[in-house]
Structure formats: structure tokens, C-alpha cells
N, C-alpha and C. Protein backbone atom coordinates (compact mmCIF):
# COMPACT_ATOMS: atom_id res chain seq x y z
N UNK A 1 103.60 79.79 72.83
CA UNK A 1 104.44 80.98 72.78
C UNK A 1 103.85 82.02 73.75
N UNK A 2 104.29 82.82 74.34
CA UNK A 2 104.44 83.38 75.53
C UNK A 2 103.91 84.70 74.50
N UNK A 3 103.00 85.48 75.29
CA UNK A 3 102.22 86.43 75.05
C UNK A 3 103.21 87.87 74.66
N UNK A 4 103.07 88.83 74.01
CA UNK A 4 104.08 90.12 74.04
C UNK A 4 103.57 91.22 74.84
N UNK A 5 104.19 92.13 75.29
CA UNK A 5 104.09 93.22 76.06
C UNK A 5 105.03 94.48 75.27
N UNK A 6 104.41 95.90 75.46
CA UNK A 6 105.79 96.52 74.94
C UNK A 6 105.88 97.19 76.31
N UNK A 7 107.59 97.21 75.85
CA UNK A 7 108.14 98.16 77.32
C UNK A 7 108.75 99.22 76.77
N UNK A 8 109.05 99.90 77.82
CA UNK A 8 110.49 101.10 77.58
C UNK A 8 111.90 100.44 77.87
N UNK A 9 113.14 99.79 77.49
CA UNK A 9 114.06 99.31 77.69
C UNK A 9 115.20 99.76 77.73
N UNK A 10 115.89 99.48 78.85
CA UNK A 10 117.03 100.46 78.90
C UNK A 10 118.30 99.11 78.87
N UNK A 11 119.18 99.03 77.67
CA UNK A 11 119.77 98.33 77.83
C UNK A 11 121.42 98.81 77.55
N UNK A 12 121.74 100.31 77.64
CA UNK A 12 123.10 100.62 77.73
C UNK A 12 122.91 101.99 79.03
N UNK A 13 123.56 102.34 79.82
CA UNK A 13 123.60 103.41 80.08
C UNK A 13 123.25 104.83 79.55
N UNK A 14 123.22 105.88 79.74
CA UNK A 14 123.17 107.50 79.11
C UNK A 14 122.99 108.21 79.43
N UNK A 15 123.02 109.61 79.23
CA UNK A 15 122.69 110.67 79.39
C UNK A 15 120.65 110.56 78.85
N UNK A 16 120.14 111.34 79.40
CA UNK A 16 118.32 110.96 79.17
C UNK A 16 118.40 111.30 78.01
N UNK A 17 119.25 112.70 77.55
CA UNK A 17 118.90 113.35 76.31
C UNK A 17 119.32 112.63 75.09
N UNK A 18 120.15 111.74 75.80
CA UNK A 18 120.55 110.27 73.81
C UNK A 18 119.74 109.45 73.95
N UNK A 19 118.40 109.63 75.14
CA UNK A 19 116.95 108.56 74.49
C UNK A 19 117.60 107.14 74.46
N UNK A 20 118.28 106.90 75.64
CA UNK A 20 118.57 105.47 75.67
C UNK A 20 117.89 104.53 76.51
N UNK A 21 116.19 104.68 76.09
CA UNK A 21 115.23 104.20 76.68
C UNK A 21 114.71 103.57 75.00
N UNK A 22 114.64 101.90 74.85
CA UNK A 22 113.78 101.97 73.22
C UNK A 22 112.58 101.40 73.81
N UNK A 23 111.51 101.67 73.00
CA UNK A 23 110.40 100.64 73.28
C UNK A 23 110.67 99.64 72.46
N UNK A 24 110.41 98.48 72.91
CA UNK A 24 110.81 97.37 72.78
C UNK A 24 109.58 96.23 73.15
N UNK A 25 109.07 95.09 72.17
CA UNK A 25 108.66 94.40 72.61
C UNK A 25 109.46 92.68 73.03
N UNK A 26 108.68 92.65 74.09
CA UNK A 26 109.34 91.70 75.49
C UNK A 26 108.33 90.80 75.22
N UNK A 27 108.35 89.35 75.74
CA UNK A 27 107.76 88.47 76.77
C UNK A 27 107.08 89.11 77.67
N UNK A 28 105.74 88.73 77.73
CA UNK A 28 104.56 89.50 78.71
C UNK A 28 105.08 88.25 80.37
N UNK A 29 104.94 89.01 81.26
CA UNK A 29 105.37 88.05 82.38
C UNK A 29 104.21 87.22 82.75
N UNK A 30 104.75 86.16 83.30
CA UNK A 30 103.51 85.25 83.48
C UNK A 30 103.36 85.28 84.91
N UNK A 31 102.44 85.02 85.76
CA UNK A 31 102.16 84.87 87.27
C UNK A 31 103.06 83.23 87.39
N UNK A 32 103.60 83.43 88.76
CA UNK A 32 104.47 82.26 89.06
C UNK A 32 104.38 81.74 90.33
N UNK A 33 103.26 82.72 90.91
CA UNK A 33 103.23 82.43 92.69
C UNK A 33 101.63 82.39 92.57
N UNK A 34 100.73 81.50 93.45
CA UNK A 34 99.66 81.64 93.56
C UNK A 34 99.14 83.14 94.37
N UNK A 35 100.16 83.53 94.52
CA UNK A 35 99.96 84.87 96.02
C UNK A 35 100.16 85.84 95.07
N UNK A 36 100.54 86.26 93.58
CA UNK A 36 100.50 87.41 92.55
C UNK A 36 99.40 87.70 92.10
N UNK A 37 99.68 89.08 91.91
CA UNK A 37 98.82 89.29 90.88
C UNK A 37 99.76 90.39 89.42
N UNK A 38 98.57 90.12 88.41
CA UNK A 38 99.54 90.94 87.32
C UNK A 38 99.00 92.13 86.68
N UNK A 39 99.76 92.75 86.76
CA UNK A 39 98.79 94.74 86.31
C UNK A 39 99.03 94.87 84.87
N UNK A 40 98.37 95.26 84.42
CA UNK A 40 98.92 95.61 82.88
C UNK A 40 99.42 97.29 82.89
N UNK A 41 99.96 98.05 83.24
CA UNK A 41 100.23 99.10 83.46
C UNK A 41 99.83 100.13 82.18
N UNK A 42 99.27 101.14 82.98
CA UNK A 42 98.34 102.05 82.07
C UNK A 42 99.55 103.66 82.14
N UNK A 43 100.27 103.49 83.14
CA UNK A 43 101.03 105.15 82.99
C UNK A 43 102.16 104.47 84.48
N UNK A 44 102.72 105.25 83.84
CA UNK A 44 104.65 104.91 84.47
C UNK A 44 105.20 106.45 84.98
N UNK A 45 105.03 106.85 86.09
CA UNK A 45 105.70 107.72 86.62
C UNK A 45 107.40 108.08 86.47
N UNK A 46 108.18 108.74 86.18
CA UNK A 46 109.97 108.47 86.56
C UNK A 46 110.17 109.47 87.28
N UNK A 47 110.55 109.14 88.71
CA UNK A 47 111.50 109.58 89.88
C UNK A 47 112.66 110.08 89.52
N UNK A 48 112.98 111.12 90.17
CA UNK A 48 114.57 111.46 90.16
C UNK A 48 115.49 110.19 90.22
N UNK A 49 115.27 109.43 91.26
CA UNK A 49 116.14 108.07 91.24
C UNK A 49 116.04 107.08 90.02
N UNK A 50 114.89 107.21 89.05
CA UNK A 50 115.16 106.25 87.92
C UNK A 50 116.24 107.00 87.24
N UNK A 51 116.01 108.43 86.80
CA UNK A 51 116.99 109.24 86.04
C UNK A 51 118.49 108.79 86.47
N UNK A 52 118.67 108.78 87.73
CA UNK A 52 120.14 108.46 88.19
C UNK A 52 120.55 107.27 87.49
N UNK A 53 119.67 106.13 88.09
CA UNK A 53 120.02 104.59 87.13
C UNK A 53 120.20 104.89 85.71
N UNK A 54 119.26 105.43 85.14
CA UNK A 54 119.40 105.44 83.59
C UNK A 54 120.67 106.13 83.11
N UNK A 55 121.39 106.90 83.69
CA UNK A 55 122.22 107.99 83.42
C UNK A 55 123.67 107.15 83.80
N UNK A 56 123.29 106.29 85.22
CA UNK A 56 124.81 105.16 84.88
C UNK A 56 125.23 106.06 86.92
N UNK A 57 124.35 107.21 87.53
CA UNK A 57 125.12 107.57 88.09
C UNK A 57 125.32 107.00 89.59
N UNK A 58 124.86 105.82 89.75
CA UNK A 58 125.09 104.97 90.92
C UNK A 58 125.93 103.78 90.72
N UNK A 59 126.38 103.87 89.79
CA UNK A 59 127.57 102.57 89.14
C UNK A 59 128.89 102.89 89.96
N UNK A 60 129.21 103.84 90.31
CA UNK A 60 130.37 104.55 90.61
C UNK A 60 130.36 104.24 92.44
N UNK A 61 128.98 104.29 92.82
CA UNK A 61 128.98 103.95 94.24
C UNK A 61 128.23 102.31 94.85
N UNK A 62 128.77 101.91 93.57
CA UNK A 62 128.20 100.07 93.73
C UNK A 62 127.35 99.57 93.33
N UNK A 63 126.12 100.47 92.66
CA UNK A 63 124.44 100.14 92.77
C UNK A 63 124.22 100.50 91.24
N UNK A 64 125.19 99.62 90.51
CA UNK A 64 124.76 99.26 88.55
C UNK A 64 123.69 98.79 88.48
N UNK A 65 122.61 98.88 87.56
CA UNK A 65 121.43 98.48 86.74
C UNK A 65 122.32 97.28 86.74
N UNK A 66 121.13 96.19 86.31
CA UNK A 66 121.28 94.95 85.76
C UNK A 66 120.59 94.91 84.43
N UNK A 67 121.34 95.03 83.18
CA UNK A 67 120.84 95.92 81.73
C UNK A 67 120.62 94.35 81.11
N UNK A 68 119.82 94.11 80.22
CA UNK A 68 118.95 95.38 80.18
C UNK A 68 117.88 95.19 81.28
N UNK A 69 117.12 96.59 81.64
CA UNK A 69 115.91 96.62 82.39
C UNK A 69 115.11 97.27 81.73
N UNK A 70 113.55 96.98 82.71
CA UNK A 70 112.62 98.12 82.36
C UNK A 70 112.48 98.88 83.49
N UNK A 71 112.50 100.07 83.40
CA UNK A 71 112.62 101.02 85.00
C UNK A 71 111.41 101.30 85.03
N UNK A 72 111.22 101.72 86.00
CA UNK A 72 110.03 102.13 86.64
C UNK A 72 109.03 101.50 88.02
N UNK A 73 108.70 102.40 89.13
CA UNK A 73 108.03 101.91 90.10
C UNK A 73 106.96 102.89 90.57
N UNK A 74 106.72 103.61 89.53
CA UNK A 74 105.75 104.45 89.88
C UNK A 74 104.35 104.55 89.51
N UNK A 75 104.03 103.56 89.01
CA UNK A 75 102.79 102.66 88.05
C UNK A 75 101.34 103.04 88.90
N UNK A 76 100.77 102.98 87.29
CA UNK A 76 98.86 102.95 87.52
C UNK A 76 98.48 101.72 86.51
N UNK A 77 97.69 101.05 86.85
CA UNK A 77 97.25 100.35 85.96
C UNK A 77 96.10 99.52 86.26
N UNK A 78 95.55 98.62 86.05
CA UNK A 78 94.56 97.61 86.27
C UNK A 78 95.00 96.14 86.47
N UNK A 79 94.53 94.92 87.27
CA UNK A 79 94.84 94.09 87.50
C UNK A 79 94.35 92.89 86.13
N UNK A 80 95.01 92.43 85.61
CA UNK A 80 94.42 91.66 84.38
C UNK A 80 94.52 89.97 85.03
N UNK A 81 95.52 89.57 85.87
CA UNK A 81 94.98 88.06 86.45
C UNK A 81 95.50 88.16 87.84
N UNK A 82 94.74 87.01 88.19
CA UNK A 82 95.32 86.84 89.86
C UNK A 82 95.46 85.22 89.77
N UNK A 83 96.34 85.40 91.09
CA UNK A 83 96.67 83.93 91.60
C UNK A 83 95.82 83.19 92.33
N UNK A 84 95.95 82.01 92.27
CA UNK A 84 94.66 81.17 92.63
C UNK A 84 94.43 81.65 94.43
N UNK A 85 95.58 82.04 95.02
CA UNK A 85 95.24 82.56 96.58
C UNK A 85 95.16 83.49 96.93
N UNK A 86 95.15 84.22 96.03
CA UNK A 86 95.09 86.13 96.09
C UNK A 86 92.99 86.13 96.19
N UNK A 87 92.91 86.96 97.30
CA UNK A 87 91.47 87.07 97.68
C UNK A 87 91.15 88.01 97.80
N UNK A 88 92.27 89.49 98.21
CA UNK A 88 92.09 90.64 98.50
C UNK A 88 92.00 91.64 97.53
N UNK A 89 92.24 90.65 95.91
CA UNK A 89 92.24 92.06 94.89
C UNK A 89 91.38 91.33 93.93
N UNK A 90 90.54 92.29 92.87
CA UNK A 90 89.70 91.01 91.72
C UNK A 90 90.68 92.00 90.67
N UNK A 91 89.98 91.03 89.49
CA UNK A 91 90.76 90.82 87.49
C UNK A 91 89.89 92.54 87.84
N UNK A 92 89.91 93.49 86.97
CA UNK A 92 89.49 94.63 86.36
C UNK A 92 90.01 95.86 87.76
N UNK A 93 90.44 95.50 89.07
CA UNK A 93 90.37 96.76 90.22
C UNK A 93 91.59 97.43 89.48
């Protein structure tokens, strides 16, 4: 059985203020490329542009979420595994 992770999940559209973000526990992702590595993320930044996605307001000009997601690209965290060809990063940076 595949390890758990919790996320923030956005799986309907909204306004931010109806909190249509749940934490939710997921399937922890597994490495699938020898060339990955996997962060366990320690703090999640949100951009004006996640707010837009979450809010539904790029649906209208072609560019819908694929729901549910977990948003975010603004991450700190630590590296917890690497891929057998990854050389440039170690487990703990």
C-alpha cells in the first residue's frame, strides 16, 4: 500500500472565502524517473495566479483546473529520495 501524504485539495471551483481548499489525505507520489527527485514540502507559497485557478477565473478564457488538484508552485521543502541518476542533489538538501 502506497504511503499517505496530506494535501490542500481543491476539487470544485470558488470563491477563496467558501474555503474550497480541504486538506485531504492522498497517495504520497512515488519517484518514476531515475532523473527525480522527491521533496516533502515544508511551506507552500499562493500567487495571485493560484487564486485565479481556485476561483474558476481562467475557465472562461480556456485554461480550467483539472479538479481535483493540489495547487501550488511556490514550495520550500527538503529532498526525502532521489533517483538512481540524480547526482546533483543528496536525501536531506
Amino acid at each position: 500500500m502506497p504511503e499517505k501524504m496530506r494535501a490542500m485539495v481543491l476539487s470544485k471551483l470558488g470563491p477563496v472565502e467558501s474555503n474550497p481548499l480541504k486538506l485531504t489525505e492522498i497517495d504520497r507520489h512515488e519517484i518514476a524517473n531515475p532523473k527525480e527527485v522527491l521533496v516533502k514540502i515544508e511551506a507552500c507559497g499562493v500567487c495571485h495566479s493560484q487564486l485565479h485557478s481556485i476561483e474558476g477565473d481562467w475557465k472562461d478564457i480556456g485554461i480550467p483546473p483539472t479538479l481535483p488538484t493540489v495547487p501550488g508552485h511556490e514550495v520550500v521543502g527538503k529532498i526525502v529520495e532521489i533517483g538512481s541518476n540524480v547526482t546533483k542533489f543528496k536525501v536531506g538538501e
